[in-house]
Protein backbone atom coordinates (compact mmCIF):
# COMPACT_ATOMS: atom_id res chain seq x y z
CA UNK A 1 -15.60 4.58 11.16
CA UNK A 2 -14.60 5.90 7.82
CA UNK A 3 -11.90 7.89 6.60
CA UNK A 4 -12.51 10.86 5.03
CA UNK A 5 -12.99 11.36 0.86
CA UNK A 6 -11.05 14.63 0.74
CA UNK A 7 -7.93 13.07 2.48
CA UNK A 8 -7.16 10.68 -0.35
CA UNK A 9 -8.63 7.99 -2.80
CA UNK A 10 -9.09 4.46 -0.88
CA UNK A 11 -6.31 2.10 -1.72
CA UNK A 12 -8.72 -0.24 -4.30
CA UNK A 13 -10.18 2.69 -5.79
CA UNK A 14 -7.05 4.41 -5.84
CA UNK A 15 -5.86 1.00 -8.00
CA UNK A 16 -9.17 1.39 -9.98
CA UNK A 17 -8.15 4.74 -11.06
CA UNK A 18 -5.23 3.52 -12.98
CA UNK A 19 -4.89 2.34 -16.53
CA UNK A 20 -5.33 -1.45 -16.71
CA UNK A 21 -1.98 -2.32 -17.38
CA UNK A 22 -0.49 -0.30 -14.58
CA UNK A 23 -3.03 -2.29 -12.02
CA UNK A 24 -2.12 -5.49 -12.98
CA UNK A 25 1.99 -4.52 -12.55
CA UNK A 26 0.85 -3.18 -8.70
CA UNK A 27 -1.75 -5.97 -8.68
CA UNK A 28 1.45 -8.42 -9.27
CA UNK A 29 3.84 -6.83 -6.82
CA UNK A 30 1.02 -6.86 -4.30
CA UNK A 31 0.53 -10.73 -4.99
CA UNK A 32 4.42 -11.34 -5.07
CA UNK A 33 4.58 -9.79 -1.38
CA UNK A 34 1.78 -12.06 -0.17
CA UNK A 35 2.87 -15.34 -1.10
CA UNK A 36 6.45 -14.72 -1.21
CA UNK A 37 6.70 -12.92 2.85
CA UNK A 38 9.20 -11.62 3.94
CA UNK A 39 10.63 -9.93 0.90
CA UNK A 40 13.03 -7.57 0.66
CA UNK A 41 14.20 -4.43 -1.98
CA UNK A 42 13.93 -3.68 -4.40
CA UNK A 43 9.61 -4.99 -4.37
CA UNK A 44 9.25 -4.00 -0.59
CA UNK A 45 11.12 -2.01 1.62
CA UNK A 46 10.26 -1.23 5.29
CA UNK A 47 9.59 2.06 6.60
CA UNK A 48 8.44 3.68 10.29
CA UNK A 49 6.23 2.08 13.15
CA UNK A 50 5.73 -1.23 11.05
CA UNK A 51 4.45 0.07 7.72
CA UNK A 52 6.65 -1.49 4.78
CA UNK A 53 6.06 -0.14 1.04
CA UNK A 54 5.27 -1.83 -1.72
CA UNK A 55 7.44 -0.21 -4.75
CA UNK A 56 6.24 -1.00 -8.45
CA UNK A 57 7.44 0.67 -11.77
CA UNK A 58 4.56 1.41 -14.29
CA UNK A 59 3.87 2.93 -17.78
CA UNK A 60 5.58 6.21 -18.92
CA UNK A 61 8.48 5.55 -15.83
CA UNK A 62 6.87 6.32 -13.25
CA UNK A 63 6.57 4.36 -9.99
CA UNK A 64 4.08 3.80 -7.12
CA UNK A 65 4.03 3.04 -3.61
CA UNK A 66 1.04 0.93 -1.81
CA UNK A 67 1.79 1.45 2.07
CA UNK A 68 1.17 -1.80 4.35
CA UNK A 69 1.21 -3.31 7.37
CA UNK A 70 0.80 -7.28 8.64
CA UNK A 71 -0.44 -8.20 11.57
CA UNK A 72 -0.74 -12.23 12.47
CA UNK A 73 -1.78 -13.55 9.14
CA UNK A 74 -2.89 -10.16 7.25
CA UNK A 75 -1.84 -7.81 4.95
CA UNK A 76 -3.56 -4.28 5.34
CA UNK A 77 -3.42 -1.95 2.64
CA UNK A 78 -3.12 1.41 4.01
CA UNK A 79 -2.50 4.07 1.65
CA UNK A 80 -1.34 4.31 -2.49
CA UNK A 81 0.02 6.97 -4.59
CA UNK A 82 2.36 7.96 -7.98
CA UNK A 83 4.83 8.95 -6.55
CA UNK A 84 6.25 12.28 -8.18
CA UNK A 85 9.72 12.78 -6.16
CA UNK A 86 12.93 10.78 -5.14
CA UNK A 87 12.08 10.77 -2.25
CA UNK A 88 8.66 9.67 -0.53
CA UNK A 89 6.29 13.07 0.42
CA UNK A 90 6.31 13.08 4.21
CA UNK A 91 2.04 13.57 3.95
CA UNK A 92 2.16 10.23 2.08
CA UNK A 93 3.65 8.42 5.30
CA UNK A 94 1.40 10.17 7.87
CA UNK A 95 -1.53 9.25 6.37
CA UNK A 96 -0.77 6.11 6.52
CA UNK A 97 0.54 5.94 9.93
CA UNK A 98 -3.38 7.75 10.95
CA UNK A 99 -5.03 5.15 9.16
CA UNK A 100 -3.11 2.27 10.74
CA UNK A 101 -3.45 3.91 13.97
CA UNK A 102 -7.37 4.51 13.71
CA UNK A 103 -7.82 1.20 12.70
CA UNK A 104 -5.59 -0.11 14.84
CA UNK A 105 -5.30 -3.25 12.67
CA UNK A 106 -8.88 -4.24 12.91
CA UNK A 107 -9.98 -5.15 8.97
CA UNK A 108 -12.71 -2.89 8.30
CA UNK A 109 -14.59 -1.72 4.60
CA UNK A 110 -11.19 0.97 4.54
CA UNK A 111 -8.62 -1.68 4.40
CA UNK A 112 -8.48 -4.31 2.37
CA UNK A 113 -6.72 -7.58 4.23
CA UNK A 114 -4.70 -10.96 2.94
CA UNK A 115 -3.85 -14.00 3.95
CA UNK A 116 -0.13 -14.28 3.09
CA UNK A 117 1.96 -17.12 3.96
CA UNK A 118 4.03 -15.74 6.96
């Protein structure tokens, strides 16, 4: 099953889409998350029906959210975006929450999955 183009970017090539410096701050905050579970705010705050947020600040101010969920030993990367307002765009949150639900936490080629240290 894949999700559909038009709905939004995939998470990596959502990531691939920004400048290089602003992939390696999310690529970092990811990475902290991973190896450093269970962390708290200000790098990750939890949200509705299991999905948690991964906040980073890049170039020019602005600041992104990467949308997750873990399940045993994974970390599925659900859903990323610039975020624009204070607070987070209600369409950002159901998106994710579809694609965590279709994939019901089953890694496929529209998630991307780690192995943090739980």
């Amino acid at each position: 099953m894949r999700l559909q183009r038009d709905q939004c970017l995939l998470v990596r090539e959502w990531l691939l889409s920004l400048i290089k410096e602003d992939r390696l701050e999310v690529g970092s905050d990811i990475a902290n998350i991973e190896y450093n579970w269970p962390v708290g705010p200000p790098r990750c705050k939890p949200l509705e029906e299991g999905i948690f947020e991964v906040r980073s600040r890049i170039s020019s101010g602005r600041t992104t959210r990467v949308f997750f969920f873990a399940r045993d030993d994974e970390m599925f990367l659900l859903h990323g975006f610039i975020k624009k307002t204070q607070k987070t765009p209600r369409q950002e949150l159901e998106l994710a929450k579809k694609r965590k639900k279709r994939n019901g936490g089953i890694l496929n080629d529209n998630l991307k999955a780690y192995r943090p240290n739980f």
